[in-house]
C-alpha atoms as a PDB file:
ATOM      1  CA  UNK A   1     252.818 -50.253  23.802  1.00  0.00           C
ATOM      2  CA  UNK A   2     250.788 -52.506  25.833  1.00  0.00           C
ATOM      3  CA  UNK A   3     252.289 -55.350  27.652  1.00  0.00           C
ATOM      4  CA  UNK A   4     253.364 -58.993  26.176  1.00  0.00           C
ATOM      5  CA  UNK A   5     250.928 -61.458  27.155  1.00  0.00           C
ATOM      6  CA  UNK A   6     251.488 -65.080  26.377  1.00  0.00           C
ATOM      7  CA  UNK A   7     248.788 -67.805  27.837  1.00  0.00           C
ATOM      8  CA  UNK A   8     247.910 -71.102  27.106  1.00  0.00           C
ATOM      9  CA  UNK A   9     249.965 -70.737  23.940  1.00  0.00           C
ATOM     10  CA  UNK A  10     248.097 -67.453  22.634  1.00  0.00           C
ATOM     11  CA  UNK A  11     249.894 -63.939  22.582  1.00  0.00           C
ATOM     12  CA  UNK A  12     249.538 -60.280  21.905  1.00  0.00           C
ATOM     13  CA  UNK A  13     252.922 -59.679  19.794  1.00  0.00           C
ATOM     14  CA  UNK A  14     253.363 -59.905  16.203  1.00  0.00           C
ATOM     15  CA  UNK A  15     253.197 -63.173  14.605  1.00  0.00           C
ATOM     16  CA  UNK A  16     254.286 -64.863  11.165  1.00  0.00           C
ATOM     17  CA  UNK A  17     252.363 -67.475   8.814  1.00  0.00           C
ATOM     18  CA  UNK A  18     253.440 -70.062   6.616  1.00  0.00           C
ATOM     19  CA  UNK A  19     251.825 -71.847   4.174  1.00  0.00           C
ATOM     20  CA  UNK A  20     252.114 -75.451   4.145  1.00  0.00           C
ATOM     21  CA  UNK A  21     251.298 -75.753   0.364  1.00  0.00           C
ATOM     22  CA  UNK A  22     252.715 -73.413  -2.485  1.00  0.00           C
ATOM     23  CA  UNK A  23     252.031 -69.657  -2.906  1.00  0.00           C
ATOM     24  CA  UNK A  24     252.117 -67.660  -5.990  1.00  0.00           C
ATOM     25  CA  UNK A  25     255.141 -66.119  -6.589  1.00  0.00           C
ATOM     26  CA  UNK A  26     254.740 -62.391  -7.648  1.00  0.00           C
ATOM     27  CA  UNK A  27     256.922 -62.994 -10.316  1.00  0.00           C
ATOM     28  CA  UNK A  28     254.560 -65.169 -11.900  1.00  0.00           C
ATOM     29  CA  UNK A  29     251.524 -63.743 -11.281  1.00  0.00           C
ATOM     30  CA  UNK A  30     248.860 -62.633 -13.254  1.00  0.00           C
ATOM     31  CA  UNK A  31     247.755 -59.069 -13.505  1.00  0.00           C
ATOM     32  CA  UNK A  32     244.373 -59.889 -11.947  1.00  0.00           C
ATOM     33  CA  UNK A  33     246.075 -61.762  -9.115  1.00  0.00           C
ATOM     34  CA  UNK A  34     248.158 -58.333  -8.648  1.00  0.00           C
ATOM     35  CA  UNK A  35     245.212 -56.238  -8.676  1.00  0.00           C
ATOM     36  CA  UNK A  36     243.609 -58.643  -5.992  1.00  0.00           C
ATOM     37  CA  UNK A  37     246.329 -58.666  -3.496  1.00  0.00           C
ATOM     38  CA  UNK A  38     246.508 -54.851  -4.104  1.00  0.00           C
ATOM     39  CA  UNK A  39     243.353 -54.441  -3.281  1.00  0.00           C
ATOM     40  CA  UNK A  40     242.845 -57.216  -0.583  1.00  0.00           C
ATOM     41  CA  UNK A  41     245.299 -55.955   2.006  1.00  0.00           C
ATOM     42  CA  UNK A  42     248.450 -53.512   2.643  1.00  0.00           C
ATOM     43  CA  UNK A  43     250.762 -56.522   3.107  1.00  0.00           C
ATOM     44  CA  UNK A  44     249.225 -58.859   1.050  1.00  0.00           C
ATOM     45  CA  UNK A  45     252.213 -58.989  -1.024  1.00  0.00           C
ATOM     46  CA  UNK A  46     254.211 -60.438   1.280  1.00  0.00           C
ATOM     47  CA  UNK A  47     251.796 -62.797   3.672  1.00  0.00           C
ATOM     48  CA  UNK A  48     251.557 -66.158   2.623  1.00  0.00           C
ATOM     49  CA  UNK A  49     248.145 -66.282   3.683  1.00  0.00           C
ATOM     50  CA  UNK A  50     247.286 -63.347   0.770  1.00  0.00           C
ATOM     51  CA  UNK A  51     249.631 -65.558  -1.654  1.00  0.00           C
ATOM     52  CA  UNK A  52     247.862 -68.815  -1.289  1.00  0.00           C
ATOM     53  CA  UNK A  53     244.602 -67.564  -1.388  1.00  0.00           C
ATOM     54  CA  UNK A  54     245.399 -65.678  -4.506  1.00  0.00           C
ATOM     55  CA  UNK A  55     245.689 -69.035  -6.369  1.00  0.00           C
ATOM     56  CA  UNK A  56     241.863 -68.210  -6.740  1.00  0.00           C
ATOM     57  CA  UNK A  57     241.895 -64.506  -7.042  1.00  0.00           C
ATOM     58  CA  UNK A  58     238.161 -63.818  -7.632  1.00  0.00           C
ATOM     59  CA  UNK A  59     237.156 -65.665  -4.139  1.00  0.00           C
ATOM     60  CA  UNK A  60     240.161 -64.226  -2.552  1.00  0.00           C
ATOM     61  CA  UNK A  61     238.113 -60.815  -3.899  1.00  0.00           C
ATOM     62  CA  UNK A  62     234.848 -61.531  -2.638  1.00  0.00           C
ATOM     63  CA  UNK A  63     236.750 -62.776   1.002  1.00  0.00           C
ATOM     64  CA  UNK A  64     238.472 -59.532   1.155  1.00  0.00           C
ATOM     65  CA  UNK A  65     235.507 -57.452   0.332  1.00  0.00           C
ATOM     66  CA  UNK A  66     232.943 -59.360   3.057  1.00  0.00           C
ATOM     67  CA  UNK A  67     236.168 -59.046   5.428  1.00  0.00           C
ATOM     68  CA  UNK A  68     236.819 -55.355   5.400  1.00  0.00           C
ATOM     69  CA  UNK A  69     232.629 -54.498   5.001  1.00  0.00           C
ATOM     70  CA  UNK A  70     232.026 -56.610   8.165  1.00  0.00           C
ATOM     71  CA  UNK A  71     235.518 -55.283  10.354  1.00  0.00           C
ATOM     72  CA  UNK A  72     236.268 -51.973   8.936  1.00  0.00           C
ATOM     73  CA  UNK A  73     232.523 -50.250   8.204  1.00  0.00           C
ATOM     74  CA  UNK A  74     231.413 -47.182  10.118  1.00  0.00           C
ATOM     75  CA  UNK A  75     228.492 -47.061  12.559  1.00  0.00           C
ATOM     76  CA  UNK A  76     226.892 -49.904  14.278  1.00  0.00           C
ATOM     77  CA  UNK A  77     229.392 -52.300  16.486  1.00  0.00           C
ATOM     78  CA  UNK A  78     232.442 -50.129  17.717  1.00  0.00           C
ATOM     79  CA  UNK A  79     235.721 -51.297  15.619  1.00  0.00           C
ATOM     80  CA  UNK A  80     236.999 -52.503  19.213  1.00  0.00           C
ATOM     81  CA  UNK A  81     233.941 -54.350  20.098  1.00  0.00           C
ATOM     82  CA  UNK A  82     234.528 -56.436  16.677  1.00  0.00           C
ATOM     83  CA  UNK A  83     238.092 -56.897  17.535  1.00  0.00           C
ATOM     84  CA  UNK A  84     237.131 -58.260  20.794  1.00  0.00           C
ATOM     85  CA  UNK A  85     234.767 -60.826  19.451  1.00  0.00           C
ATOM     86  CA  UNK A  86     236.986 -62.215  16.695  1.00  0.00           C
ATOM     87  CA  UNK A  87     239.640 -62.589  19.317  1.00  0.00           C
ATOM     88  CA  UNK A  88     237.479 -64.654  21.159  1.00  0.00           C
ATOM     89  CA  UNK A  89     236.165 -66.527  18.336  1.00  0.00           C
ATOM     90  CA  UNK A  90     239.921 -67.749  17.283  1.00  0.00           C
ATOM     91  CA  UNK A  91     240.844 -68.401  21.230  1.00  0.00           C
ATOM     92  CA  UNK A  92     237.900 -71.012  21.198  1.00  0.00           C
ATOM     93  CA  UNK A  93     238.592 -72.399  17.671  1.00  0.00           C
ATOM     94  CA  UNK A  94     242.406 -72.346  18.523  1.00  0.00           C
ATOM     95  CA  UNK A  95     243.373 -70.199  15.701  1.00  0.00           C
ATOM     96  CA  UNK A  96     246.809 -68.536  17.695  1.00  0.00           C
ATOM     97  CA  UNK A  97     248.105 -66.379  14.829  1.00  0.00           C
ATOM     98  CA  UNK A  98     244.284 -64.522  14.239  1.00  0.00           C
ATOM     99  CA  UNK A  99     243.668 -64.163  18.285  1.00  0.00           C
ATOM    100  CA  UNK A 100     247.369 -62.264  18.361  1.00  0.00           C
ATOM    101  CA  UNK A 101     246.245 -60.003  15.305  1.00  0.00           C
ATOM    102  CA  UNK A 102     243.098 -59.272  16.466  1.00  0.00           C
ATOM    103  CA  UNK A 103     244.267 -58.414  20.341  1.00  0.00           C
ATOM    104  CA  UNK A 104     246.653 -56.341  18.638  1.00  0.00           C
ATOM    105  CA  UNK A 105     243.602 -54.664  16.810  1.00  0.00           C
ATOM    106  CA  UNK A 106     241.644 -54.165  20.062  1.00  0.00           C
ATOM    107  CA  UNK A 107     244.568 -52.955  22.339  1.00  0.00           C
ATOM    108  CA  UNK A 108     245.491 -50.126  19.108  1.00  0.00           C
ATOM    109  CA  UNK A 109     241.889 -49.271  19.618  1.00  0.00           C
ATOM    110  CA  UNK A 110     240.844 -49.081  23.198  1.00  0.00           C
ATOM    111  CA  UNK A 111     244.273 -48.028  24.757  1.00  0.00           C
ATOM    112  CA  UNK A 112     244.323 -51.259  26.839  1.00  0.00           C
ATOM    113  CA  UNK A 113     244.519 -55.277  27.084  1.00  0.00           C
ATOM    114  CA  UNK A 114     243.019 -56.024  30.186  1.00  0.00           C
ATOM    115  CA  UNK A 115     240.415 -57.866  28.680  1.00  0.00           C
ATOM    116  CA  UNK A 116     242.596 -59.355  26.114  1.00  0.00           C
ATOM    117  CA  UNK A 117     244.528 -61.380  28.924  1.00  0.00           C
ATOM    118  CA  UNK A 118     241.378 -62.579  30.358  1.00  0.00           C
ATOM    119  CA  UNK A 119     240.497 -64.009  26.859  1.00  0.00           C
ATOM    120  CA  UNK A 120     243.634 -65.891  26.745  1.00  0.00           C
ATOM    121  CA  UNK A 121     243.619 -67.248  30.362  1.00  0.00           C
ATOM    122  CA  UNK A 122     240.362 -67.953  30.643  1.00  0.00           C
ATOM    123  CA  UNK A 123     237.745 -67.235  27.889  1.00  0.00           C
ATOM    124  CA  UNK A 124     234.447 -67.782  29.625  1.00  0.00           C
ATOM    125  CA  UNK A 125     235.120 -65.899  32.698  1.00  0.00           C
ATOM    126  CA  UNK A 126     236.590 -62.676  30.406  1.00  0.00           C
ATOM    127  CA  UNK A 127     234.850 -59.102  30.277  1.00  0.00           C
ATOM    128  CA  UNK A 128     235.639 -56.047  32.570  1.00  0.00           C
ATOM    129  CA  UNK A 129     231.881 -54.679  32.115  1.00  0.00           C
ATOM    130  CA  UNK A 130     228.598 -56.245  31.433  1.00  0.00           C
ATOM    131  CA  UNK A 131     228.714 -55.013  28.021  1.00  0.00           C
ATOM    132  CA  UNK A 132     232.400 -57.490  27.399  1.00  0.00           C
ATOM    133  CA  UNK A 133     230.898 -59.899  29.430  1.00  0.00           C
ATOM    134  CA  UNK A 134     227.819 -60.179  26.886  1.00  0.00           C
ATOM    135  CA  UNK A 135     230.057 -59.914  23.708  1.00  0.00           C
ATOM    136  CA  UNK A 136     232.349 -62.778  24.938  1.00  0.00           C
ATOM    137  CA  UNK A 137     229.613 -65.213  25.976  1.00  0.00           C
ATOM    138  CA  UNK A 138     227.840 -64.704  22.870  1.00  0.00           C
ATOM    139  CA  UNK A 139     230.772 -64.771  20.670  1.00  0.00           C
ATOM    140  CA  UNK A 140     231.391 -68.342  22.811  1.00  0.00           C
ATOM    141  CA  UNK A 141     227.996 -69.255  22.376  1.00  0.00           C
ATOM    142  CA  UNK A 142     227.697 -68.509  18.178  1.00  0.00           C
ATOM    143  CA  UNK A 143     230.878 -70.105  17.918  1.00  0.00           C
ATOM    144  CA  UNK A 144     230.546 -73.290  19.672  1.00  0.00           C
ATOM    145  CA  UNK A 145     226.865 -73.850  19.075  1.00  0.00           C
ATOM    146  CA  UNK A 146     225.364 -72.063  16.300  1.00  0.00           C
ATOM    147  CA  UNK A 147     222.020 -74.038  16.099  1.00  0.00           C
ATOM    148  CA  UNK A 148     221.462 -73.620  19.959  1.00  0.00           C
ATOM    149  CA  UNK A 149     221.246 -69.553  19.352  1.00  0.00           C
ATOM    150  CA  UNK A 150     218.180 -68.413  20.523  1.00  0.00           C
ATOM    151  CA  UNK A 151     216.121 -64.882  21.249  1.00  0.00           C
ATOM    152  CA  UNK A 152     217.235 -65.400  25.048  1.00  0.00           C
ATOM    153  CA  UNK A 153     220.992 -64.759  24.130  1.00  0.00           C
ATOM    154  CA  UNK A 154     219.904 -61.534  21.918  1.00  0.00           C
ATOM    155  CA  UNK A 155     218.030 -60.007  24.854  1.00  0.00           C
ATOM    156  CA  UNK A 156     220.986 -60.192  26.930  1.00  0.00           C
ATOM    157  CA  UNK A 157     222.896 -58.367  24.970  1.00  0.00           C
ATOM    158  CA  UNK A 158     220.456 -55.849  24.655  1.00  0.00           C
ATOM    159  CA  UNK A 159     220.178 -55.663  28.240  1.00  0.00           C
ATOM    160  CA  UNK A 160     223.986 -55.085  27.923  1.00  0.00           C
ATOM    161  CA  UNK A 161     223.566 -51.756  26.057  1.00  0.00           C
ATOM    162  CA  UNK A 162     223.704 -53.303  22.189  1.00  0.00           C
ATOM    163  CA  UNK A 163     221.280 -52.236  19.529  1.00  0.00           C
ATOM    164  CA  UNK A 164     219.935 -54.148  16.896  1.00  0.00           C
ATOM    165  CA  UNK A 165     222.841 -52.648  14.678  1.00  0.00           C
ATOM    166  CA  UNK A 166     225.253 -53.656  16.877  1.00  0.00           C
ATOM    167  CA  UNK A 167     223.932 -57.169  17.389  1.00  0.00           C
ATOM    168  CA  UNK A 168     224.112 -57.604  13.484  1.00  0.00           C
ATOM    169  CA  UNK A 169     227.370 -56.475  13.476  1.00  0.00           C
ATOM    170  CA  UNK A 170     228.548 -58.681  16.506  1.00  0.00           C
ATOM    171  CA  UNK A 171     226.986 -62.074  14.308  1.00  0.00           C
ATOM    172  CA  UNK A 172     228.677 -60.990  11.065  1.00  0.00           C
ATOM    173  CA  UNK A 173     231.845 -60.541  12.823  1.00  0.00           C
ATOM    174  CA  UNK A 174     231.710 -63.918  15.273  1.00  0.00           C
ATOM    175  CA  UNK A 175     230.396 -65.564  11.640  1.00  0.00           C
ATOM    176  CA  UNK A 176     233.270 -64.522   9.455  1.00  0.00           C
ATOM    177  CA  UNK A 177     235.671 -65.508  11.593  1.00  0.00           C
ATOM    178  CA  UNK A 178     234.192 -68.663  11.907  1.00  0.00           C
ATOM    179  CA  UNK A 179     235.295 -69.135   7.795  1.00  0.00           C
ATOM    180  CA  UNK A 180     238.870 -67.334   8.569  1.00  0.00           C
ATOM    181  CA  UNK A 181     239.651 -69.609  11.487  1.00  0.00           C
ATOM    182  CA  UNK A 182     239.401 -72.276   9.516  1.00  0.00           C
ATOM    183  CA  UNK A 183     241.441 -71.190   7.198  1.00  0.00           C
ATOM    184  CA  UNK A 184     244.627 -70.368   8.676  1.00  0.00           C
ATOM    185  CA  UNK A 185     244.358 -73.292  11.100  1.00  0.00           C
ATOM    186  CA  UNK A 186     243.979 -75.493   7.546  1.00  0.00           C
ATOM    187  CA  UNK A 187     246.303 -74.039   5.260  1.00  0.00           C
ATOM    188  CA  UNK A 188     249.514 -72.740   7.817  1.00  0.00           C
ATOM    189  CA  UNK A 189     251.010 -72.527  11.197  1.00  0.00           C
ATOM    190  CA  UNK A 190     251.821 -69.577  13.153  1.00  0.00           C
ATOM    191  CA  UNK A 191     255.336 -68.601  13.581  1.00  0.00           C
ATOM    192  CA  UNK A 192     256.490 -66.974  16.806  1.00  0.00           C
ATOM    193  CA  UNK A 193     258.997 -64.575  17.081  1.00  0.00           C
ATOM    194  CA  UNK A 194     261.634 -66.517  18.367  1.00  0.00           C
ATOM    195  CA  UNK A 195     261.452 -69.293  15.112  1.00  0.00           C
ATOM    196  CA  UNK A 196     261.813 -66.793  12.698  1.00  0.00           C
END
């Protein structure tokens, strides 16, 4: 277990969601919206995130599948790499409950959270090798200014080691998260540990 980090109100533990309008109760639901959550998520029974969405089960199936293709597929971007990104895409948009998922995703897959604390504290100084230090300044960059993208910020992370595969990857990532911040920051609030 890596260590608890808590900075400028983002964290690294385990965090709850609640909706702030109704979900669908299981009890009531539909056999498609059943099949959705099924296939959507492990936990999607019992997330209130899952539950709202489900109110509109086909787009809830199209989310999940773009979601999983873009974070889960093999080759291209490593899995932590993609974790990294999207953590640093919901520190800038202040999404707290996906940055603590999604450091939780990166630490499970690179054995560390060096990096992750450095996100938190202070995201445009974070990276502990070139490589980070590209992936978080153009995860900053596609984030806060997506018209302002230009070849310049590809190159450098090509200079930082990335393929063209990787740099694909890296956009669809920073891009989804773009949709999923927004969201959870518009339909819930984060619940900490210590509320529950």
């Amino acid at each position: 277990m890596t260590d608890l980090i808590r900075s400028h109100g983002f964290t690294n533990e385990s965090l709850d969601w609640d909706a702030w309008l109704d979900v669908v109760d299981l009890d009531h639901a539909t056999p498609e919206q059943i099949a959705v959550l099924e296939e959507s998520h492990p936990k999607a029974k019992v997330s209130d995130y899952y539950l709202f969405l489900v109110h509109q089960p086909e787009i809830l199936r199209q989310r999940s599948a773009a979601f999983n293709a873009i974070m889960y597929a093999p080759g291209g971007l490593p899995r932590a790499e993609r974790e990294l990104s999207t953590t640093v895409v919901s520190r800038i948009n202040g999404c707290v409950y996906c940055a603590s998922v999604h450091a939780q995703r990166f630490e499970q897959l690179a054995k560390r959270n060096d990096v992750i604390r450095e996100v938190f504290d202070e995201p445009r100084s974070a990276g502990t090798t070139e490589r980070e230090r590209a992936i978080v300044q153009f995860s900053i960059a596609l984030t806060e200014r997506p018209d302002a993208v230009d070849a310049a910020q590809l190159r450098a992370l090509r200079d930082a080691g990335l393929d063209d595969a990787e740099i694909l990857d890296l956009i669809h990532s920073v891009s989804i998260f773009a949709w999923a911040n927004r969201l959870m920051l518009n339909l819930g609030e984060p619940v900490f540990p210590e509320a529950q």
